[in-house]
Protein backbone atom coordinates (compact mmCIF):
# COMPACT_ATOMS: atom_id res chain seq x y z
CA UNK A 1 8.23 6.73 14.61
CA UNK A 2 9.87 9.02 12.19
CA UNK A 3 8.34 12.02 10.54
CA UNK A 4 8.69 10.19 7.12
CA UNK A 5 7.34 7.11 8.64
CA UNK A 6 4.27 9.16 10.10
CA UNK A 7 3.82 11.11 6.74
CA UNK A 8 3.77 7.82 4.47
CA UNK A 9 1.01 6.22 6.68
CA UNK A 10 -0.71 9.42 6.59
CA UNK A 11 -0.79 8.90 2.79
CA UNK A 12 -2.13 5.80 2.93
CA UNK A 13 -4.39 6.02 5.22
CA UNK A 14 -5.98 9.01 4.08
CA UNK A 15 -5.35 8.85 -0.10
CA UNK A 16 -4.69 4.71 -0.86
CA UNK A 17 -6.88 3.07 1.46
CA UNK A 18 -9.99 4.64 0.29
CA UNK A 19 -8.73 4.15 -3.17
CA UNK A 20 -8.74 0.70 -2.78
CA UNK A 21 -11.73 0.25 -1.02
CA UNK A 22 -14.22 1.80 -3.29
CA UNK A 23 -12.46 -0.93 -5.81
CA UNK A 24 -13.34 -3.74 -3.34
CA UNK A 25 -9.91 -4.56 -1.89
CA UNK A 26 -8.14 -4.46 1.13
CA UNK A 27 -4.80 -2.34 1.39
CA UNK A 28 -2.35 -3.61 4.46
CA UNK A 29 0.78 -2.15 5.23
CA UNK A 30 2.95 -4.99 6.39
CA UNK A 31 6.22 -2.29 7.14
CA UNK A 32 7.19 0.82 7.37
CA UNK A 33 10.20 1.98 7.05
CA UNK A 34 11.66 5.92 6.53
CA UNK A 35 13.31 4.45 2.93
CA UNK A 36 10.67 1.15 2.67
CA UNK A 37 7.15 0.04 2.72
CA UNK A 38 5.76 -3.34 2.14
CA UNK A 39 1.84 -3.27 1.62
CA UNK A 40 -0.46 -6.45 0.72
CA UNK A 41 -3.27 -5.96 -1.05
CA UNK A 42 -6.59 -8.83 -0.74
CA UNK A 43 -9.80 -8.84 -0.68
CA UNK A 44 -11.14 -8.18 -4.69
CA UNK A 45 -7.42 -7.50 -4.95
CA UNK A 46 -6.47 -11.32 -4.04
CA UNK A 47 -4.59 -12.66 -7.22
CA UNK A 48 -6.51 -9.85 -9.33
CA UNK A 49 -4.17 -9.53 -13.06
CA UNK A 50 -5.05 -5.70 -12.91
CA UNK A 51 -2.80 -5.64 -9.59
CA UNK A 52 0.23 -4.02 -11.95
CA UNK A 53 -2.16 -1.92 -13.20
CA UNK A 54 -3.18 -0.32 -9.64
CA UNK A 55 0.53 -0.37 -8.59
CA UNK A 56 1.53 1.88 -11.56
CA UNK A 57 -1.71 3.93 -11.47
CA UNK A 58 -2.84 4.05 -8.00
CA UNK A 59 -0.13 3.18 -5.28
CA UNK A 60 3.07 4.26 -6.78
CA UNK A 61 2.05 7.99 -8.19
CA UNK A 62 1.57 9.24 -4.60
CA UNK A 63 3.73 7.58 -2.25
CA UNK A 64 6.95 8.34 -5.54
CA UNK A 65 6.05 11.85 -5.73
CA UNK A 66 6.01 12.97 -2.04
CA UNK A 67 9.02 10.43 -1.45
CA UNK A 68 10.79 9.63 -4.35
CA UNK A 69 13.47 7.08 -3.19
CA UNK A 70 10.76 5.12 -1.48
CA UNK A 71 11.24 1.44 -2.19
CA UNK A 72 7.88 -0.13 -2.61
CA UNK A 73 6.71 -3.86 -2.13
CA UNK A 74 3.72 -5.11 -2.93
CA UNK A 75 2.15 -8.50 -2.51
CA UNK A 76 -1.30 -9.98 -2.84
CA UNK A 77 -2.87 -12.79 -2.19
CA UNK A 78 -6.25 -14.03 0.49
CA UNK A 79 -3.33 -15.05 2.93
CA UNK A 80 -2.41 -11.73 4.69
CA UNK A 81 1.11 -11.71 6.47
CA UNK A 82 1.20 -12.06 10.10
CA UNK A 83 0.86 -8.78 11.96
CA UNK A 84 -0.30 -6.66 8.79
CA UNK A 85 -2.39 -3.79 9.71
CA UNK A 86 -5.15 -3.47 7.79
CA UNK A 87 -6.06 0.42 6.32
């Protein structure tokens, strides 16, 4: 695993994760990539309309200002994708 790699599931492990949490979802990082990430957020999350909201205010801010060409993906939904890891 690259040090990029390491440091952006650092972030959201430690910063995201919570964030979510304590707002009743569930943040899983489907891939990572040193360039990419795909996350899936459930749980209160699941189809939630406020999901753009926590993208612009919550996931991006973070994960664009420590790596700013980071291409982020973000799906939701109570199906989770095969071999997601749960944070």
């Amino acid at each position: 695993m690259g040090s990029a790699e390491a440091a952006i599931r650092e972030l959201i492990r430690d910063v995201l994760g919570p964030l979510v949490r304590a707002d009743g979802g569930e943040l899983h990082v489907v891939s990572v990539a040193e360039r990419s990430i795909a996350l899936h957020l459930s749980g209160r999350f699941s189809g939630c309309p406020g999901n753009t909201l926590a993208r612009r205010r919550v996931i991006e801010p973070p994960l664009l200002k420590r790596f700013p060409d980071l291409k982020i993906e973000i799906t939701s939904g109570p199906r989770v994708p095969e071999d997601a890891e749960c944070v």
